[in-house]
PDB file of N, CA and C in Angstrom:
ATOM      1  N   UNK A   1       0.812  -1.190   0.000  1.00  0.00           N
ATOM      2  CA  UNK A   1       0.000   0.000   0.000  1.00  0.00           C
ATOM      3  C   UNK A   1       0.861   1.262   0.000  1.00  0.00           C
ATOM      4  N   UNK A   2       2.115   1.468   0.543  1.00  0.00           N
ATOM      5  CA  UNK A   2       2.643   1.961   0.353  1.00  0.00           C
ATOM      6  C   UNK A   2       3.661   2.761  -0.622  1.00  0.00           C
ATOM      7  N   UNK A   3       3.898   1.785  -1.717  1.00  0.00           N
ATOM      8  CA  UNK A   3       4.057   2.230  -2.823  1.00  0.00           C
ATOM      9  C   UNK A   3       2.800   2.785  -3.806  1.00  0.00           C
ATOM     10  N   UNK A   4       1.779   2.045  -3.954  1.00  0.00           N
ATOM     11  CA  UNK A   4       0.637   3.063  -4.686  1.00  0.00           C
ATOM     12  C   UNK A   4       0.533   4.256  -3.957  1.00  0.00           C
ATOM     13  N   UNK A   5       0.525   4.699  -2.439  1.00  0.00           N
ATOM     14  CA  UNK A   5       0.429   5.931  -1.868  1.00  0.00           C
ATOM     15  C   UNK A   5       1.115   6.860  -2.876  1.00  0.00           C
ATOM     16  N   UNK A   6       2.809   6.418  -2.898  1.00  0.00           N
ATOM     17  CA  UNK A   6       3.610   7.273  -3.348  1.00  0.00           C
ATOM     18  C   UNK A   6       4.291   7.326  -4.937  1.00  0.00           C
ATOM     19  N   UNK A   7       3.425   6.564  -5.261  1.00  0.00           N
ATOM     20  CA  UNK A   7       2.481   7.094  -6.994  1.00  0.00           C
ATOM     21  C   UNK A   7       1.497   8.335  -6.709  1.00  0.00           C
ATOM     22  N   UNK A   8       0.491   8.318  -6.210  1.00  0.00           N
ATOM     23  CA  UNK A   8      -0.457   9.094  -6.286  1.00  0.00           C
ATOM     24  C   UNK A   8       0.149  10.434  -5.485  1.00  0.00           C
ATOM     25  N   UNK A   9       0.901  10.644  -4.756  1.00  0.00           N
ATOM     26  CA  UNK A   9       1.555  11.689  -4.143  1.00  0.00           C
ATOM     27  C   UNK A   9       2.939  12.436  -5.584  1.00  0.00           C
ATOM     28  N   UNK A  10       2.901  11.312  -6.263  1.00  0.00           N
ATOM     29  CA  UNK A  10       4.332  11.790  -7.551  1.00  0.00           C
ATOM     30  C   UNK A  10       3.315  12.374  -8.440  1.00  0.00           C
ATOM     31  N   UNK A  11       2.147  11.706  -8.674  1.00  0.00           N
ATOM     32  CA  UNK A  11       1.424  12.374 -10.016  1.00  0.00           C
ATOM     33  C   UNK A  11       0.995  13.888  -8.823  1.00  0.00           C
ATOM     34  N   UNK A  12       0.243  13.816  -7.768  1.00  0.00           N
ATOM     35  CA  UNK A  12       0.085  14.816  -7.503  1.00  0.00           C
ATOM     36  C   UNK A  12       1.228  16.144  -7.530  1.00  0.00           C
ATOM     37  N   UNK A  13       2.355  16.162  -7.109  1.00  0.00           N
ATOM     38  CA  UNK A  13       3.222  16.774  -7.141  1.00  0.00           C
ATOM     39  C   UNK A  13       3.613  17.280  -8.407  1.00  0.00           C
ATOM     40  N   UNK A  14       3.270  16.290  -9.498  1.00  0.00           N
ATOM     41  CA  UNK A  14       3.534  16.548 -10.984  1.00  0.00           C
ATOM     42  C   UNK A  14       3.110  17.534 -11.711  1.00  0.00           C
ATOM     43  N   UNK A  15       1.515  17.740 -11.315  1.00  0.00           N
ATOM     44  CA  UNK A  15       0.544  18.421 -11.450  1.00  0.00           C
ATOM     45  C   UNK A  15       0.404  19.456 -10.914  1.00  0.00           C
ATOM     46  N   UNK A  16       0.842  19.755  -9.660  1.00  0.00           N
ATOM     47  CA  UNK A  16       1.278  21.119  -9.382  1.00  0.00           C
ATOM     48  C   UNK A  16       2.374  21.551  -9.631  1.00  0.00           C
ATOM     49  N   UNK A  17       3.491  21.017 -10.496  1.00  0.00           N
ATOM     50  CA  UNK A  17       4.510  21.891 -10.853  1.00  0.00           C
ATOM     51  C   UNK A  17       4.171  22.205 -11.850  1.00  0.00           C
ATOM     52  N   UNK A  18       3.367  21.306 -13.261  1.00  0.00           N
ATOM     53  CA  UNK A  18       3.034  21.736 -14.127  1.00  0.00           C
ATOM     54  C   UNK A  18       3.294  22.981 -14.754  1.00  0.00           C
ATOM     55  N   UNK A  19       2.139  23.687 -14.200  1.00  0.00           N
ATOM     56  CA  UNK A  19       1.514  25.152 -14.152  1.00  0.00           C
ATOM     57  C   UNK A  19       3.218  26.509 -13.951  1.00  0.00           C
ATOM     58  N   UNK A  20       3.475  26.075 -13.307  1.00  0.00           N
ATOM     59  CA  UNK A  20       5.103  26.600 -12.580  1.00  0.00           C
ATOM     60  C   UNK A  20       5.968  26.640 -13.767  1.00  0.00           C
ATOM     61  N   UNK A  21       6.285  25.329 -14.556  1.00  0.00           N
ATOM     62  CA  UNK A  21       7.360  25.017 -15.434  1.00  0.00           C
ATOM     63  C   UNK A  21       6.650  25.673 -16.632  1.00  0.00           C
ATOM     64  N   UNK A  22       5.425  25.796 -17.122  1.00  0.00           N
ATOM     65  CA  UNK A  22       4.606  26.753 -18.250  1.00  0.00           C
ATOM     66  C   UNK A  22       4.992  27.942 -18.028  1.00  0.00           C
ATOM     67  N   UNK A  23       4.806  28.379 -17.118  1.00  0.00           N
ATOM     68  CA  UNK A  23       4.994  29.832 -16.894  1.00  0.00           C
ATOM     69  C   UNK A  23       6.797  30.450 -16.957  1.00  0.00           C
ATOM     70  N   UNK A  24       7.421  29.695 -16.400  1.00  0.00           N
ATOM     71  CA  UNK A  24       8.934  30.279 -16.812  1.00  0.00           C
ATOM     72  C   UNK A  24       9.006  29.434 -18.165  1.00  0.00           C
ATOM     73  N   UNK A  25       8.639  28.549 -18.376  1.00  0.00           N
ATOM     74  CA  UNK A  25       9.279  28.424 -20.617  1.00  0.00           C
ATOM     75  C   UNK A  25       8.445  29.776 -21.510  1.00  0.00           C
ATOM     76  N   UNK A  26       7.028  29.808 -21.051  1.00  0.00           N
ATOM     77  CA  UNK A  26       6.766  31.537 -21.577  1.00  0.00           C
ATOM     78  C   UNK A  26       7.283  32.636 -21.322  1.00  0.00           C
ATOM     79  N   UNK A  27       7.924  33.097 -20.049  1.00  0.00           N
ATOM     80  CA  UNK A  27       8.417  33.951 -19.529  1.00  0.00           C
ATOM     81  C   UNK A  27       9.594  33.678 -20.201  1.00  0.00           C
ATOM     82  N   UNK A  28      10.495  32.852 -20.634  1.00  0.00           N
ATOM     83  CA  UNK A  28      12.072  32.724 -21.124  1.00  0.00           C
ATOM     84  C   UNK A  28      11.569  32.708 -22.834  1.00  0.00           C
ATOM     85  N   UNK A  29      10.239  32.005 -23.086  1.00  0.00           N
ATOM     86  CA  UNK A  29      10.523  32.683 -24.727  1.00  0.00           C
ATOM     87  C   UNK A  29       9.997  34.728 -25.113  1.00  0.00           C
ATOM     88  N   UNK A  30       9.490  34.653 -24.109  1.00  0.00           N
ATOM     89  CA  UNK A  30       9.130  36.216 -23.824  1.00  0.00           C
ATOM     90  C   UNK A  30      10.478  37.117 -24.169  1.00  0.00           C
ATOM     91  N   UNK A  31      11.513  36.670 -23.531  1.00  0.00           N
ATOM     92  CA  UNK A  31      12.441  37.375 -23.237  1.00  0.00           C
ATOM     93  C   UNK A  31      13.534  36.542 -24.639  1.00  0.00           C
ATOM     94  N   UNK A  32      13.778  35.596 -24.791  1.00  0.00           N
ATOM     95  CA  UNK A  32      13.907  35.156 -26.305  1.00  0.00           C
ATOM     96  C   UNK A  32      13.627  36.385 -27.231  1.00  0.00           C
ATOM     97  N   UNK A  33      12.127  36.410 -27.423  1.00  0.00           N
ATOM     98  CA  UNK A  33      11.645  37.607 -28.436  1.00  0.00           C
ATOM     99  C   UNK A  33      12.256  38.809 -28.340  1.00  0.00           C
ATOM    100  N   UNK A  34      12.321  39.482 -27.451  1.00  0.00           N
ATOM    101  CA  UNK A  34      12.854  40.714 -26.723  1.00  0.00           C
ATOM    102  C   UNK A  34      13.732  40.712 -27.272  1.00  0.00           C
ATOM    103  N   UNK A  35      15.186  39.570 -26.770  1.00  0.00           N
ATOM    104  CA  UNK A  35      16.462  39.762 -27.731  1.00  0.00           C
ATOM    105  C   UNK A  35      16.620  39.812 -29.021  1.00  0.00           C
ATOM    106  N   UNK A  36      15.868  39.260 -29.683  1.00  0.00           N
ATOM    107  CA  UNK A  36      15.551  38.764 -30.981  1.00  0.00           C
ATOM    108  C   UNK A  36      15.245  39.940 -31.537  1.00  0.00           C
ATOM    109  N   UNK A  37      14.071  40.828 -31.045  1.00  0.00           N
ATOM    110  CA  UNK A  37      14.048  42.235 -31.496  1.00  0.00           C
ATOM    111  C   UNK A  37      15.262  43.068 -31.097  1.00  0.00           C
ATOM    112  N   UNK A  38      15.807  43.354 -30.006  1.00  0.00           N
ATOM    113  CA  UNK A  38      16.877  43.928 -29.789  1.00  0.00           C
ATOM    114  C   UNK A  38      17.997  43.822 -31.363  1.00  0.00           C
ATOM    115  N   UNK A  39      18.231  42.943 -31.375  1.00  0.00           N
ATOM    116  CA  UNK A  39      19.613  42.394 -32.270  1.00  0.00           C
ATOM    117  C   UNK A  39      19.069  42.795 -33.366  1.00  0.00           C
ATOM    118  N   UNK A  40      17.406  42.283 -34.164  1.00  0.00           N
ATOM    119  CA  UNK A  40      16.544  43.134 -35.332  1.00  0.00           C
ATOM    120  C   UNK A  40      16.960  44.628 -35.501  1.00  0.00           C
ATOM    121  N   UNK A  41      16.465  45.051 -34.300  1.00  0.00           N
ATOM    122  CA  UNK A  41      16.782  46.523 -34.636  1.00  0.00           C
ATOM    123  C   UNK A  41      18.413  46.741 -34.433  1.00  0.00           C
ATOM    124  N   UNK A  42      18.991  46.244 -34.413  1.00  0.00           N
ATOM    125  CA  UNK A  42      20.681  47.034 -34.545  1.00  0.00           C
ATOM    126  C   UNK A  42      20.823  46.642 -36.078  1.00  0.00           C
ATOM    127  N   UNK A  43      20.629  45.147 -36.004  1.00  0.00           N
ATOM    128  CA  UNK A  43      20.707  45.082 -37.953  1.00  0.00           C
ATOM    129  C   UNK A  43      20.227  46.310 -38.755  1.00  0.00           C
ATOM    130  N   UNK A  44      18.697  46.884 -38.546  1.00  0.00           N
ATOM    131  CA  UNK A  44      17.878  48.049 -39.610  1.00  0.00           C
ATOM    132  C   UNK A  44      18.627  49.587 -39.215  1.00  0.00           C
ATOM    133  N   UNK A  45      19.229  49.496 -37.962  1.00  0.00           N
ATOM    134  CA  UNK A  45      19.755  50.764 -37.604  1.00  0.00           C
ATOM    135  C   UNK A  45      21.340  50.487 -38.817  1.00  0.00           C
ATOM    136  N   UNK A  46      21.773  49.733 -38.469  1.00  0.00           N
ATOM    137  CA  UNK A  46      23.076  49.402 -39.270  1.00  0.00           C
ATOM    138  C   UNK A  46      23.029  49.821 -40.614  1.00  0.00           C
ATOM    139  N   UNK A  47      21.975  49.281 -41.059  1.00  0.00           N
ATOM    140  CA  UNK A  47      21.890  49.211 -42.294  1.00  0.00           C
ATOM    141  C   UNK A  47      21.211  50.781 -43.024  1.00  0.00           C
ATOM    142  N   UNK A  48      20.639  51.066 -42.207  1.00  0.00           N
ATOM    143  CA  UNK A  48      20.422  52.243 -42.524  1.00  0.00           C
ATOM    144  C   UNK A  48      21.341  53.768 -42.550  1.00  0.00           C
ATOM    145  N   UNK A  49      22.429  53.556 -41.384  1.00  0.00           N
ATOM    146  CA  UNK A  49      23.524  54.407 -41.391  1.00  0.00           C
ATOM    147  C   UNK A  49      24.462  53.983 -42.689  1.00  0.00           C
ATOM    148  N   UNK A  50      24.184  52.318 -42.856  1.00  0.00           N
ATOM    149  CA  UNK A  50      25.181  52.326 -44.158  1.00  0.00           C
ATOM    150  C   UNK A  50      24.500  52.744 -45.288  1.00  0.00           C
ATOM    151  N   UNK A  51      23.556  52.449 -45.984  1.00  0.00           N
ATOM    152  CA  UNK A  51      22.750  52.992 -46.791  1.00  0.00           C
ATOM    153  C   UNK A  51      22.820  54.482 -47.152  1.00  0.00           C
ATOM    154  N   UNK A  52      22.858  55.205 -46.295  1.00  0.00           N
ATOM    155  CA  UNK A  52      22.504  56.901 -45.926  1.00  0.00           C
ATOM    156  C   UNK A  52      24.140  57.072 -46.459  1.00  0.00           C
ATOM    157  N   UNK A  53      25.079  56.643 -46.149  1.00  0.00           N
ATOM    158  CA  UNK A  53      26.740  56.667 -46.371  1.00  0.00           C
ATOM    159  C   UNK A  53      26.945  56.390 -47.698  1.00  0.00           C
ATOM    160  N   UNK A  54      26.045  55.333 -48.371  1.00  0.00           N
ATOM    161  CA  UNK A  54      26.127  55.260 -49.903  1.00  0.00           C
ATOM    162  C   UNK A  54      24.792  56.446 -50.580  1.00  0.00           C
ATOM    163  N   UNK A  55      24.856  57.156 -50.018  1.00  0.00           N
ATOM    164  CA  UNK A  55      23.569  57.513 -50.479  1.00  0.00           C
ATOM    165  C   UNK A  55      22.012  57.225 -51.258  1.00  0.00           C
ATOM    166  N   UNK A  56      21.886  55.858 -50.723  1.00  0.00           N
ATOM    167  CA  UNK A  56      20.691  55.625 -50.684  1.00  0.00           C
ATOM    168  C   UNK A  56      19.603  56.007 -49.760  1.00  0.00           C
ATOM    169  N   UNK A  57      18.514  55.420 -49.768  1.00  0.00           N
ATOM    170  CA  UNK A  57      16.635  55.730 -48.615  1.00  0.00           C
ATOM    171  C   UNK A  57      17.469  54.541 -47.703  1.00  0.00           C
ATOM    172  N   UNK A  58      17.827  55.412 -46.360  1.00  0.00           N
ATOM    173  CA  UNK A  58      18.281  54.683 -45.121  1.00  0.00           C
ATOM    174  C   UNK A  58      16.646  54.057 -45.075  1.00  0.00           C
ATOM    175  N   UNK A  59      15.433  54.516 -44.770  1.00  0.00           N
ATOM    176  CA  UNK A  59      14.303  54.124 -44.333  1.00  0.00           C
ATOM    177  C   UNK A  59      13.926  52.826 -45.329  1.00  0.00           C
ATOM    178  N   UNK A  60      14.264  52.774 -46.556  1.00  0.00           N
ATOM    179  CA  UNK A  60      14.262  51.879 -47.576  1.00  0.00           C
ATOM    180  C   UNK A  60      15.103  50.486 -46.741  1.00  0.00           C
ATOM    181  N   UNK A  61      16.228  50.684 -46.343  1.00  0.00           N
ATOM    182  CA  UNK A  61      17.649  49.655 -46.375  1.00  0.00           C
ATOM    183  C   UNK A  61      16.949  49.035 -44.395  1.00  0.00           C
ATOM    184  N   UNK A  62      16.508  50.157 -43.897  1.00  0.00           N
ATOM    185  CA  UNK A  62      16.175  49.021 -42.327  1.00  0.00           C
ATOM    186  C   UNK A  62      14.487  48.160 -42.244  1.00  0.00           C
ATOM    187  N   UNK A  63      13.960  48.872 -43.366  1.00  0.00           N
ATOM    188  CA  UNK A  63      12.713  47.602 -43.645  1.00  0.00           C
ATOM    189  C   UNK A  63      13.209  46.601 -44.366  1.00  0.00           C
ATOM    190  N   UNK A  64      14.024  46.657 -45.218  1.00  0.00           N
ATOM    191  CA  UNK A  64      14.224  45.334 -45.481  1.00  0.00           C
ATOM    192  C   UNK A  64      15.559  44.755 -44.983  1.00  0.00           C
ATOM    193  N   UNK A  65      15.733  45.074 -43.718  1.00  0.00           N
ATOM    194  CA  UNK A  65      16.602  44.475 -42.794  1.00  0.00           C
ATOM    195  C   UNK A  65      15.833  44.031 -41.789  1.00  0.00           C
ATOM    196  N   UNK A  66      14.614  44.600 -41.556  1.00  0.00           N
ATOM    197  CA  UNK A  66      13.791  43.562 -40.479  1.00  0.00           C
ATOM    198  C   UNK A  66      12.877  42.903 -41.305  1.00  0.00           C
ATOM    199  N   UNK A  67      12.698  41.999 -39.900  1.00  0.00           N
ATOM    200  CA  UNK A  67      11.923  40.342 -40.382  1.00  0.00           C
ATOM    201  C   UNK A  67      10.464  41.362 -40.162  1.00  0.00           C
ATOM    202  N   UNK A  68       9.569  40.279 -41.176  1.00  0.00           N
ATOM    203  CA  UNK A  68       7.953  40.658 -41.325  1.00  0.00           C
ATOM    204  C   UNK A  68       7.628  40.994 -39.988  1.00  0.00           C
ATOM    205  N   UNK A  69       7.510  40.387 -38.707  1.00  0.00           N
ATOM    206  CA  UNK A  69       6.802  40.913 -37.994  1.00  0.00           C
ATOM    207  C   UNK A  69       6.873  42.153 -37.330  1.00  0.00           C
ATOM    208  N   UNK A  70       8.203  42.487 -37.177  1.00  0.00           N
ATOM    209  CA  UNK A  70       8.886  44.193 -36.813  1.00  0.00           C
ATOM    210  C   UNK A  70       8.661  45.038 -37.786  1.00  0.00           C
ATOM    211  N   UNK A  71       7.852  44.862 -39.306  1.00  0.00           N
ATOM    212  CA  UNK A  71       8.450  46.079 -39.661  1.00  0.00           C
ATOM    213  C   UNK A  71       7.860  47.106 -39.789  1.00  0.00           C
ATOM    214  N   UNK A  72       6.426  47.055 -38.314  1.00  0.00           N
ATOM    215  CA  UNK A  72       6.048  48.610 -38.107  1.00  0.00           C
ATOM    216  C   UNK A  72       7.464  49.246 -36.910  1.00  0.00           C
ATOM    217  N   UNK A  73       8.018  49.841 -37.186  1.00  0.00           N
ATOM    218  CA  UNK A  73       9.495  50.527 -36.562  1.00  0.00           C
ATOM    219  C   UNK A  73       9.696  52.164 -37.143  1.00  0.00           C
ATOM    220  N   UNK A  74       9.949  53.051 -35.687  1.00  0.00           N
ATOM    221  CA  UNK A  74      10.356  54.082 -36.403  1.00  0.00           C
ATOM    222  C   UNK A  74      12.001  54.479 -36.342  1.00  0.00           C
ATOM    223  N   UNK A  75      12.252  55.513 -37.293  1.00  0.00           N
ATOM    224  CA  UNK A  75      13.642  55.550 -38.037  1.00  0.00           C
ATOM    225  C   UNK A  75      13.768  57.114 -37.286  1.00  0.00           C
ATOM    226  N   UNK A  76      14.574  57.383 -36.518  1.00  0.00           N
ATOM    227  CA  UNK A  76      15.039  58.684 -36.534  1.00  0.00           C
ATOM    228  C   UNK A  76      16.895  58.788 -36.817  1.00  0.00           C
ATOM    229  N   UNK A  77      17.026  60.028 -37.165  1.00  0.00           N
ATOM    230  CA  UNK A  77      18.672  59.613 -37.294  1.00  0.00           C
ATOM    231  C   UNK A  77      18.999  61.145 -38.375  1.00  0.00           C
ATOM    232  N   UNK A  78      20.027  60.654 -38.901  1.00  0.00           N
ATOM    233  CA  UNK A  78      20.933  61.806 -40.356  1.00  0.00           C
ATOM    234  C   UNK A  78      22.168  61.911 -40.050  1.00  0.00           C
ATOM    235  N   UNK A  79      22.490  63.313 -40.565  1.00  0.00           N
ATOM    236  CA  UNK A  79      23.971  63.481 -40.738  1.00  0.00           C
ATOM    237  C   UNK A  79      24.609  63.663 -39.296  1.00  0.00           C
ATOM    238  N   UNK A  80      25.598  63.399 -38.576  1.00  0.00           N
ATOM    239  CA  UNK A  80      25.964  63.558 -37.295  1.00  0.00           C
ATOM    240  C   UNK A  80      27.635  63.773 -37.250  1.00  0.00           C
ATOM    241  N   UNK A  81      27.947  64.863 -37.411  1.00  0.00           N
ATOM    242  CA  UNK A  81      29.241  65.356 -37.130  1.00  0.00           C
ATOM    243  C   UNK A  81      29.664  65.276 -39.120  1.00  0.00           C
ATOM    244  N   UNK A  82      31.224  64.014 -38.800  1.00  0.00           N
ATOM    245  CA  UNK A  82      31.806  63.661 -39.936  1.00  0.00           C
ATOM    246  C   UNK A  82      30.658  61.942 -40.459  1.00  0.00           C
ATOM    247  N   UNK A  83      29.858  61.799 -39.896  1.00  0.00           N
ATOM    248  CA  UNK A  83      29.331  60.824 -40.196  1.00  0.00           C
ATOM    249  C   UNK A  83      27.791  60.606 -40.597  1.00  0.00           C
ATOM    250  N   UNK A  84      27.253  59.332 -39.882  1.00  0.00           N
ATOM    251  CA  UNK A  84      25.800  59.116 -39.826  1.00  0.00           C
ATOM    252  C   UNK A  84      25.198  58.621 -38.876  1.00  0.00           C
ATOM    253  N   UNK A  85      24.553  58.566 -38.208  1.00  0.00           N
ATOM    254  CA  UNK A  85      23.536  58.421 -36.803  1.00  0.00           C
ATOM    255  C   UNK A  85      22.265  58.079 -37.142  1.00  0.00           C
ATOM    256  N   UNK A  86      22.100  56.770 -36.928  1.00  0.00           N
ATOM    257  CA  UNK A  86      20.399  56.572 -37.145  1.00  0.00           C
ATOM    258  C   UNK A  86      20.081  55.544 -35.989  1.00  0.00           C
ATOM    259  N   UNK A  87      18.821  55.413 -34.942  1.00  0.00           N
ATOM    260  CA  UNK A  87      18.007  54.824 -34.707  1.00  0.00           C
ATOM    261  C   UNK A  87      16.789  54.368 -35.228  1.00  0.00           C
ATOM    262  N   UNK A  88      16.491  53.035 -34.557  1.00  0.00           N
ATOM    263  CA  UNK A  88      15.732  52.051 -34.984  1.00  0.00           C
ATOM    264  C   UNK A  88      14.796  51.640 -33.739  1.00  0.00           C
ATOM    265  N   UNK A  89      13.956  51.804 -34.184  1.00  0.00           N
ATOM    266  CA  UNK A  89      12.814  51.381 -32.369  1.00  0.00           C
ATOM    267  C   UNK A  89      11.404  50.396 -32.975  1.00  0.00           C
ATOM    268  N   UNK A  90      11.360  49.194 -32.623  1.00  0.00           N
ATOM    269  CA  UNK A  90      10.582  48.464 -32.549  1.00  0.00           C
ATOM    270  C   UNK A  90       9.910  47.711 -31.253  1.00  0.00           C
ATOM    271  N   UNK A  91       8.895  47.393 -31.697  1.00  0.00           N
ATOM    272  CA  UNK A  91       7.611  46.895 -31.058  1.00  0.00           C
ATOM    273  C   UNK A  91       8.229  45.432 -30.519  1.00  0.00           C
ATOM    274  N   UNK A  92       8.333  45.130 -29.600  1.00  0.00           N
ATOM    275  CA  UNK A  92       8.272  43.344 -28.724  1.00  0.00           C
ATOM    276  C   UNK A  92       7.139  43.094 -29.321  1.00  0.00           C
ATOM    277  N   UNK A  93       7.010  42.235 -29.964  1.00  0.00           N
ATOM    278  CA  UNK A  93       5.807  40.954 -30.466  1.00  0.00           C
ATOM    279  C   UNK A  93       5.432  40.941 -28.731  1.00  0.00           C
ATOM    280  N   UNK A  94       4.311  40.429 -28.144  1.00  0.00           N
ATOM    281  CA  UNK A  94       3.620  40.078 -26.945  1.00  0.00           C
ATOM    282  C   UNK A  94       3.596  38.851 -27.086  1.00  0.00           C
ATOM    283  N   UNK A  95       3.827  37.626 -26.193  1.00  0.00           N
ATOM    284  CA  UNK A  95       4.105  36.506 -26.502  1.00  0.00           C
ATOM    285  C   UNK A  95       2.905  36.073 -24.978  1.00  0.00           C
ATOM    286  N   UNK A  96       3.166  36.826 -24.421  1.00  0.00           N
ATOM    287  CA  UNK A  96       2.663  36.687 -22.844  1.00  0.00           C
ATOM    288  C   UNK A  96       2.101  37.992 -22.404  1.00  0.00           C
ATOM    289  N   UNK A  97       0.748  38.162 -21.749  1.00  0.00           N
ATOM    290  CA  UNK A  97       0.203  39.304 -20.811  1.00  0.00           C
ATOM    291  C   UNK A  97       0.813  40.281 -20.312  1.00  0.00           C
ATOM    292  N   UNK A  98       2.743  39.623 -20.316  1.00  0.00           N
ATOM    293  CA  UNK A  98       3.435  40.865 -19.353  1.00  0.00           C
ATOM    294  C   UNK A  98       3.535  41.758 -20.511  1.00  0.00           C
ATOM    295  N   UNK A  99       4.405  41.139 -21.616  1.00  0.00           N
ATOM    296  CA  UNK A  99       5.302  41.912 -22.847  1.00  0.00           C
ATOM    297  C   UNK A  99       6.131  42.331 -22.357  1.00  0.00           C
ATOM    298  N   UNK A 100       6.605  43.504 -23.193  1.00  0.00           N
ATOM    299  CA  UNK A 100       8.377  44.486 -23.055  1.00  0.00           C
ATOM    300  C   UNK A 100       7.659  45.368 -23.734  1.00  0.00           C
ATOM    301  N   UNK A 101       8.752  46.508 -23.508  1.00  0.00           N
ATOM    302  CA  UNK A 101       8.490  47.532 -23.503  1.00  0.00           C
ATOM    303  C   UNK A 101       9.642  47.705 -25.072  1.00  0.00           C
ATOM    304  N   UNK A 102       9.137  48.609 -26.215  1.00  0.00           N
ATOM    305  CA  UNK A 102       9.566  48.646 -27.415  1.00  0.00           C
ATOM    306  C   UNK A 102      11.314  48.916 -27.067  1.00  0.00           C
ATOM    307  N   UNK A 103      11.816  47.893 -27.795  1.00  0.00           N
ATOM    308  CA  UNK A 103      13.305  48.299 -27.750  1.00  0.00           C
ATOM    309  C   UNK A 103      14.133  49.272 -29.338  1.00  0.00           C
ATOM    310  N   UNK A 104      15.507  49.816 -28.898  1.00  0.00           N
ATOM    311  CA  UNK A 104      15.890  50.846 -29.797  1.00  0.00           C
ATOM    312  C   UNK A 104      16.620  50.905 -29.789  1.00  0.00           C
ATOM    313  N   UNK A 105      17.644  50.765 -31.432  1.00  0.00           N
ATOM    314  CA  UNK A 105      19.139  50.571 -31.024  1.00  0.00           C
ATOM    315  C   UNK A 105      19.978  52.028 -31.911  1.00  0.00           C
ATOM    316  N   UNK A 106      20.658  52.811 -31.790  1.00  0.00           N
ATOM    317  CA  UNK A 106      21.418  53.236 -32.575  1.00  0.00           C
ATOM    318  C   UNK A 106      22.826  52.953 -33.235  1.00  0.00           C
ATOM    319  N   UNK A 107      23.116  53.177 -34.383  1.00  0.00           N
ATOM    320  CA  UNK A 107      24.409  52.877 -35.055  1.00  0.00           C
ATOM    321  C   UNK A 107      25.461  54.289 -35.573  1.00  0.00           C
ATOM    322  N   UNK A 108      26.097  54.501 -34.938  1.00  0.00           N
ATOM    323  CA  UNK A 108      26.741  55.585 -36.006  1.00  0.00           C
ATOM    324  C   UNK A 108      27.727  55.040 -36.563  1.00  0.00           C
ATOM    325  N   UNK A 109      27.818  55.617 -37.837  1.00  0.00           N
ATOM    326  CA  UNK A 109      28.660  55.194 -38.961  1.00  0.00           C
ATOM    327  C   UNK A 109      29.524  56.538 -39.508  1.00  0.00           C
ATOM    328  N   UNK A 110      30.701  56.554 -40.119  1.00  0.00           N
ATOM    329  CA  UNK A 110      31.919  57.756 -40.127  1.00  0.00           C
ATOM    330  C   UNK A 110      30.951  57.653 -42.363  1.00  0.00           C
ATOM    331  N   UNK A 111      31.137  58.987 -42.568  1.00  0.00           N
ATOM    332  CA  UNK A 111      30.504  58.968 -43.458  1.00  0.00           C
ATOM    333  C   UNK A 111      31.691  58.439 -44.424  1.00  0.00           C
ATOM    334  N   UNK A 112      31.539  57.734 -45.854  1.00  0.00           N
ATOM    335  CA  UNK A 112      32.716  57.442 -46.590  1.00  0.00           C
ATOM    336  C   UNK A 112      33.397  58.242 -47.235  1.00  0.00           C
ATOM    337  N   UNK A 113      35.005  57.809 -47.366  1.00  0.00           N
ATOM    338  CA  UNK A 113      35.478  58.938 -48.303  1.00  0.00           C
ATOM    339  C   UNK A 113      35.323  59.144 -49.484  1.00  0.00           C
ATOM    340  N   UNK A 114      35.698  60.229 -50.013  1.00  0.00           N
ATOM    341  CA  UNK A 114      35.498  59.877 -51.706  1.00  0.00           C
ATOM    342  C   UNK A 114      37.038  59.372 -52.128  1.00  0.00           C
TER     343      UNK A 114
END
C-alpha cells in the first residue's frame, strides 16, 4: 500500500509543478523575443547608417533588414558630425500578458570617403 500511496503523491506533485514550469518556458521565450528584437533593430539601424553613407533611402535599407513581424518601426537619425547616426525602435511581439516595452538601437557610422 505503500508504494501506490507514493504514486499518487508523484502524479500529484507533478501536477502542481506543471503550471510553474509553463509559466517560466513563456516567460524565457518572452524574453527570447525581446532579444531577438533587440539584435533586429541594430541590424535596420546598421543598415540604414550604411545605406545613408552610400547615399541611398536609409528608411528603404532598415525595412528590409527587419523580419515581417517588426516592420512597423520608427527611423530617426541623419547626418551627425563627420558621419551618420540613425536609430531604430521596434515593437516586442507580446508573446505573454506581461510583454516588453519597445526596444531601440542606434548605429553611427563615419561617413565614406570619396
Amino acid at each position: 500500500m505503500s508504494a501506490r500511496r507514493e504514486r499518487g503523491t508523484a502524479s500529484l506533485e507533478f501536477m502542481v509543478l506543471v503550471p510553474f514550469l509553463l509559466l517560466v518556458a513563456f516567460l524565457v521565450w518572452q524574453l527570447a523575443i525581446g532579444g531577438w528584437a533587440a539584435v533586429s533593430a541594430n541590424e535596420a539601424a546598421r543598415a540604414a547608417a550604411r545605406a545613408a553613407t552610400l547615399g541611398d533611402d536609409p528608411r528603404a535599407a532598415a525595412e528590409d533588414a527587419l523580419p515581417g513581424p517588426l516592420r512597423d518601426f520608427r527611423l530617426s537619425g541623419g547626418r551627425a558630425g563627420d558621419g551618420y547616426s540613425y536609430t531604430v525602435e521596434v515593437e516586442v511581439p507580446a508573446f505573454t500578458a506581461i510583454g516588453l516595452d519597445p526596444v531601440s538601437r542606434t548605429v553611427d557610422m563615419p561617413a565614406e570617403l570619396p
